[in-house]
PDB file of N, CA and C in Angstrom:
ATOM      1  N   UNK A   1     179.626  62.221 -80.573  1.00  0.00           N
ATOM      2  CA  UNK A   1     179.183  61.898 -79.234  1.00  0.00           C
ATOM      3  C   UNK A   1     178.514  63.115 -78.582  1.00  0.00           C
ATOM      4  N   UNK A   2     179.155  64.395 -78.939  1.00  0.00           N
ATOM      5  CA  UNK A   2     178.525  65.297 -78.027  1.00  0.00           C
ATOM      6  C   UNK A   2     177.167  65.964 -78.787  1.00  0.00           C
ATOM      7  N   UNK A   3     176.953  65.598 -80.331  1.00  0.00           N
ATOM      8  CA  UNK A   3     175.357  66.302 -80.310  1.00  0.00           C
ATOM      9  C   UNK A   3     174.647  64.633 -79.855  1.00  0.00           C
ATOM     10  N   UNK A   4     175.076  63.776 -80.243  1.00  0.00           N
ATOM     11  CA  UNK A   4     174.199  62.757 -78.931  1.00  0.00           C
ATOM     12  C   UNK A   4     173.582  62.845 -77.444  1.00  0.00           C
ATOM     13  N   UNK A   5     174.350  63.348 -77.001  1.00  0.00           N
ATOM     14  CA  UNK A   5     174.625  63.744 -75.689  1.00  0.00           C
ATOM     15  C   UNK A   5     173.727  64.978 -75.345  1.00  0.00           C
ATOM     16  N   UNK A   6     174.175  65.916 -76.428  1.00  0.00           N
ATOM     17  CA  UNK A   6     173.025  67.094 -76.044  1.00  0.00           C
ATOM     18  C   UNK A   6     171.399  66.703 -76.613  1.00  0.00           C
ATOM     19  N   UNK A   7     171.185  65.768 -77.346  1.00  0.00           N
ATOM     20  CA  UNK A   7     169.968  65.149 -77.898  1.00  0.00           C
ATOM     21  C   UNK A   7     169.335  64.639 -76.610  1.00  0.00           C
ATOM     22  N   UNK A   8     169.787  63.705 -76.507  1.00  0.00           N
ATOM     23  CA  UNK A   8     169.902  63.395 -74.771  1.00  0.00           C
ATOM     24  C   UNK A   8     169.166  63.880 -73.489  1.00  0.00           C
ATOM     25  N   UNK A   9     169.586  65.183 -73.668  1.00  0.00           N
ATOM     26  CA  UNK A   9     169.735  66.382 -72.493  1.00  0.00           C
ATOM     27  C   UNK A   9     168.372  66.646 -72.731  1.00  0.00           C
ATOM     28  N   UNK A  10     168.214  67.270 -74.108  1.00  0.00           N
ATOM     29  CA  UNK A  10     166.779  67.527 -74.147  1.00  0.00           C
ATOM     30  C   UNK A  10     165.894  67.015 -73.998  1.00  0.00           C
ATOM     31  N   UNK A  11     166.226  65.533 -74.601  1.00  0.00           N
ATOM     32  CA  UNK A  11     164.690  64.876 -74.678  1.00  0.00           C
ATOM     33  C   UNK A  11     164.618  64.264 -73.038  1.00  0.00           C
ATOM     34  N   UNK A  12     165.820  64.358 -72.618  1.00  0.00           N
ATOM     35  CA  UNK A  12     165.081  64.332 -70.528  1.00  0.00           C
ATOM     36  C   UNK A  12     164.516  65.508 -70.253  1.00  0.00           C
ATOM     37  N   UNK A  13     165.104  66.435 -70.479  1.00  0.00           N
ATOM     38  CA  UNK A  13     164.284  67.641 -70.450  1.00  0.00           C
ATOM     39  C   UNK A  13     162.637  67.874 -70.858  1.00  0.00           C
ATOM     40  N   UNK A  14     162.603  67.353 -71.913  1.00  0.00           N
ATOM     41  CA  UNK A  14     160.940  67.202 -72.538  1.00  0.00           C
ATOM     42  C   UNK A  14     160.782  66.537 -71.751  1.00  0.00           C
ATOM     43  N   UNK A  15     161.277  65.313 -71.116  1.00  0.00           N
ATOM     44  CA  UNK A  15     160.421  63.783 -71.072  1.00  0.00           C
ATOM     45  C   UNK A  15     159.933  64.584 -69.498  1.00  0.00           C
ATOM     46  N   UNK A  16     160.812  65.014 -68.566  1.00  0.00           N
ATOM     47  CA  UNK A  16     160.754  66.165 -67.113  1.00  0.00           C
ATOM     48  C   UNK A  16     159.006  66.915 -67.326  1.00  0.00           C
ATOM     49  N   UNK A  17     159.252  67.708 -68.409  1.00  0.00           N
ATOM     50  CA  UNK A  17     158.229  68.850 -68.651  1.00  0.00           C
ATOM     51  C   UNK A  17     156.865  67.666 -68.794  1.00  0.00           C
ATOM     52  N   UNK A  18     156.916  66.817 -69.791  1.00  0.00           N
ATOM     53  CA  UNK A  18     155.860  65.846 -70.004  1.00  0.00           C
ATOM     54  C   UNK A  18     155.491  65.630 -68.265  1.00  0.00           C
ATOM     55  N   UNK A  19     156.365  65.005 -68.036  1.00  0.00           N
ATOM     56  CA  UNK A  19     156.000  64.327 -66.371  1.00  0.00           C
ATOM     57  C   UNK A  19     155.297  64.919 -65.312  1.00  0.00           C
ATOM     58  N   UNK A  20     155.458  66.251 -65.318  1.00  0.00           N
ATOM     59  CA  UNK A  20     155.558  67.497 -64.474  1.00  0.00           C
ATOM     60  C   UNK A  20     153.974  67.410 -64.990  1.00  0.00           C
ATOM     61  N   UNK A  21     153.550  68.159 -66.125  1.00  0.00           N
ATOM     62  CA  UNK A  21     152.748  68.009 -66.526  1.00  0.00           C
ATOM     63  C   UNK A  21     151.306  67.388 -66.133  1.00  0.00           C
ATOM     64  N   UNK A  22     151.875  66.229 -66.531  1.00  0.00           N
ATOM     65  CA  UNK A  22     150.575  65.090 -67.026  1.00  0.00           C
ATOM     66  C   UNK A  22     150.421  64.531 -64.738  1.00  0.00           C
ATOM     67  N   UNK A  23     151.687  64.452 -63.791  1.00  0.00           N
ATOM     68  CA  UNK A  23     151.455  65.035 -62.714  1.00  0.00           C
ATOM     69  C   UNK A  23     150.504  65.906 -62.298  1.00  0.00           C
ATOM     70  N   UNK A  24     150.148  66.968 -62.726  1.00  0.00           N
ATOM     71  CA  UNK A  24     149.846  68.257 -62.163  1.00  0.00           C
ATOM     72  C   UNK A  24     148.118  68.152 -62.627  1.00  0.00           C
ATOM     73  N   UNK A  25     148.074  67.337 -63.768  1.00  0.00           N
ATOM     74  CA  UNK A  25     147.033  67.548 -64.275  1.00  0.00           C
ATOM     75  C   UNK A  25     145.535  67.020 -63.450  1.00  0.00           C
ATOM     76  N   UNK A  26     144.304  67.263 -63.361  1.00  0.00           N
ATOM     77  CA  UNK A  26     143.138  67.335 -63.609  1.00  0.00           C
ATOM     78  C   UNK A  26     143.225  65.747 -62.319  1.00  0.00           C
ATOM     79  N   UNK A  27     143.281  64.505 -63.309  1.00  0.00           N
ATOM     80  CA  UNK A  27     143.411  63.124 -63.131  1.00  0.00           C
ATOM     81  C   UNK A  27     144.348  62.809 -63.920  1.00  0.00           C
ATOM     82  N   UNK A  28     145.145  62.898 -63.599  1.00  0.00           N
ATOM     83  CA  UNK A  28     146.174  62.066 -64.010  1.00  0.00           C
ATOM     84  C   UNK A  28     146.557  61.021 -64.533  1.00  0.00           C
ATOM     85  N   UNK A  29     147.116  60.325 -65.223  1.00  0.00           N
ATOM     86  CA  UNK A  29     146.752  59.014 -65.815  1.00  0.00           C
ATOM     87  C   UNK A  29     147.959  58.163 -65.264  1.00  0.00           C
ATOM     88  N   UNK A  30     147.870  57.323 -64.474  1.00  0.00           N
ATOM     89  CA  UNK A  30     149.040  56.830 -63.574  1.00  0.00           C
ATOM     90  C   UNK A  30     149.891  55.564 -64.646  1.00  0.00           C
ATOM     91  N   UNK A  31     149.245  55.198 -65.701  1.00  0.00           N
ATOM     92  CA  UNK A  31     150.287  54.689 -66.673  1.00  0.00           C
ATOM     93  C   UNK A  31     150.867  55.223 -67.330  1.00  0.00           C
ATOM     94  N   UNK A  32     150.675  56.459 -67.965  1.00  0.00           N
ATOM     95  CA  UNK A  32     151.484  57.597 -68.999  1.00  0.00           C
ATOM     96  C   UNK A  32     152.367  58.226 -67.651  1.00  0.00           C
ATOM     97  N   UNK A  33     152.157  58.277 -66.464  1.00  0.00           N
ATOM     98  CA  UNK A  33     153.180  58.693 -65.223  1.00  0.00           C
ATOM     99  C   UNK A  33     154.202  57.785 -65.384  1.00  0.00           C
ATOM    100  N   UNK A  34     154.001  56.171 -65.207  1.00  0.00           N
ATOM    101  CA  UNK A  34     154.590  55.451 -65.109  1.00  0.00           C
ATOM    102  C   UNK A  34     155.412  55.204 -65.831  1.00  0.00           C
ATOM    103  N   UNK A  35     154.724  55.603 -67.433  1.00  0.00           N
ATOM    104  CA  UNK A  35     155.208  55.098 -69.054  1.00  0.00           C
ATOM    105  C   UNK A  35     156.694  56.364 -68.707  1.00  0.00           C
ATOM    106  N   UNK A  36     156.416  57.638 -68.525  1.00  0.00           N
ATOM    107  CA  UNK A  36     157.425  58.452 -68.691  1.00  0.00           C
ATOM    108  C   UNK A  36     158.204  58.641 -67.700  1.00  0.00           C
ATOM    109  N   UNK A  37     157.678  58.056 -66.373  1.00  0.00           N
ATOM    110  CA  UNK A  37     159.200  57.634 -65.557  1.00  0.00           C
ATOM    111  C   UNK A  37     159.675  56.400 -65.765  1.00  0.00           C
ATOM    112  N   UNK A  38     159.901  55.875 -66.640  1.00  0.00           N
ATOM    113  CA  UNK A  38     160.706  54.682 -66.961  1.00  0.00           C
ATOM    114  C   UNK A  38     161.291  54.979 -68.366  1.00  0.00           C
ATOM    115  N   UNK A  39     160.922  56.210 -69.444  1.00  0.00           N
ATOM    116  CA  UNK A  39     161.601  56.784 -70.108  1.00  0.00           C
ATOM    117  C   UNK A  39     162.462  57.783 -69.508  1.00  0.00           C
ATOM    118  N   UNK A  40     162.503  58.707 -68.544  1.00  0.00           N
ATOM    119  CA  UNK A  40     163.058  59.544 -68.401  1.00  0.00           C
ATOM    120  C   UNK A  40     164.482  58.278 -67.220  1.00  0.00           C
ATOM    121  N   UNK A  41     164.020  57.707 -67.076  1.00  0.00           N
ATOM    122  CA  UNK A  41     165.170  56.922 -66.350  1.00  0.00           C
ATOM    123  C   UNK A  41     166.354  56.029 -67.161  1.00  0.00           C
ATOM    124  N   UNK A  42     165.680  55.308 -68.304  1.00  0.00           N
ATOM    125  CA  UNK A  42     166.444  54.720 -69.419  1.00  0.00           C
ATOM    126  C   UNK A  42     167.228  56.002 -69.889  1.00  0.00           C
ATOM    127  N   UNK A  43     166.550  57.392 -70.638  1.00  0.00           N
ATOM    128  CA  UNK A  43     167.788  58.384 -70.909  1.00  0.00           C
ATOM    129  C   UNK A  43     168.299  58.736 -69.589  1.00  0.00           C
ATOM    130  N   UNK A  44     168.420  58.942 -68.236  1.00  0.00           N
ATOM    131  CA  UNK A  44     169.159  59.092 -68.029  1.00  0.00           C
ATOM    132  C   UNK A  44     170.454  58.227 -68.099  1.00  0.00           C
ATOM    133  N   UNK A  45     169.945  57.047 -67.941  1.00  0.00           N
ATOM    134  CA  UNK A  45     171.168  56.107 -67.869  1.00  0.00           C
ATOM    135  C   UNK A  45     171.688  56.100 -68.877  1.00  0.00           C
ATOM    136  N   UNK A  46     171.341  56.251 -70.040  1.00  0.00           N
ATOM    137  CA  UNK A  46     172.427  56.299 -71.044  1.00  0.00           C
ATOM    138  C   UNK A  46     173.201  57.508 -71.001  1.00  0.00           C
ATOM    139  N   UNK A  47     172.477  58.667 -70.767  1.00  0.00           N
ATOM    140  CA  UNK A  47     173.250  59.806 -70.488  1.00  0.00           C
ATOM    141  C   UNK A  47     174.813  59.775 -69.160  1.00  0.00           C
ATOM    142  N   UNK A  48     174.185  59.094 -68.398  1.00  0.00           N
ATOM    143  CA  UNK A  48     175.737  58.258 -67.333  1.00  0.00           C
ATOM    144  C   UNK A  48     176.511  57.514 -68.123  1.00  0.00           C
ATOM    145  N   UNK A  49     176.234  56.858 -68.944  1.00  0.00           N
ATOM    146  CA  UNK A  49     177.172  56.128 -69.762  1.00  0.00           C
ATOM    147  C   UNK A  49     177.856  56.895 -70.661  1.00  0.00           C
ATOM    148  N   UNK A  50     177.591  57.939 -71.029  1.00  0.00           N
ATOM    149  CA  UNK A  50     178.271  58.656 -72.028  1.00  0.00           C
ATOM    150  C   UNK A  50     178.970  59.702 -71.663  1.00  0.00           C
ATOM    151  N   UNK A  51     179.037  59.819 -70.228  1.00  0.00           N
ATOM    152  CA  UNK A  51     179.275  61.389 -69.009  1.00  0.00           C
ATOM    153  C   UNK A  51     181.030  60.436 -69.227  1.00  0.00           C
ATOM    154  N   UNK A  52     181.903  60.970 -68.982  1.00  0.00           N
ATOM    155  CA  UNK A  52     183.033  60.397 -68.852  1.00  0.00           C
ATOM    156  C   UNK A  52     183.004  60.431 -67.088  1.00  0.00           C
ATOM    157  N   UNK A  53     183.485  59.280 -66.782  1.00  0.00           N
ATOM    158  CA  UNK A  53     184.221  59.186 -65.380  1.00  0.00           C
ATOM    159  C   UNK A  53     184.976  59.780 -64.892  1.00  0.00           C
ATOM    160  N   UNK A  54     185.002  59.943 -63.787  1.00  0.00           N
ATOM    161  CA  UNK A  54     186.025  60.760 -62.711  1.00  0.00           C
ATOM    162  C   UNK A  54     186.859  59.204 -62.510  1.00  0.00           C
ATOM    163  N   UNK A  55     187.826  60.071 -61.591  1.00  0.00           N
ATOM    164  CA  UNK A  55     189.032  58.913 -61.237  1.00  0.00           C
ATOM    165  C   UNK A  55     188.327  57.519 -60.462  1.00  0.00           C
ATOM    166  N   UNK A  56     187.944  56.625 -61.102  1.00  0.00           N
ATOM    167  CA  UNK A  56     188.044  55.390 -60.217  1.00  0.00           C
ATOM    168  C   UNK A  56     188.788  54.531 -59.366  1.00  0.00           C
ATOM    169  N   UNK A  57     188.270  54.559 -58.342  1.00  0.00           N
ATOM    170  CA  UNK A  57     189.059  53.857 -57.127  1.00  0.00           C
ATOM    171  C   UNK A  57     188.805  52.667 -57.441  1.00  0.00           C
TER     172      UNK A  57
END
């Protein structure tokens, strides 16, 4: 679970740097924006799923 997890980490990390990026750039291409905020949102959520919980009320 935990080199999953750190696999994870990174590739939000890349997917961040990509975003930042292709953002910043020239013209921008507002579907590869779009394409990689809807990847960087799917890993995060799996990354919440795999975070262990705090105490639930």
């Amino acid at each position: 679970m935990k080199a999953r997890y750190y696999k994870l980490t990174e590739l939000h990390a890349k997917l961040d740097t990509a975003l930042r990026r292709e953002i910043n750039a020239r013209a921008p291409d507002q579907f590869r924006v779009m394409a990689l905020k809807r990847r960087k949102l799917r890993v995060k959520d799996l990354l919440a799923r795999l975070t262990p919980r705090a105490l639930s009320a």
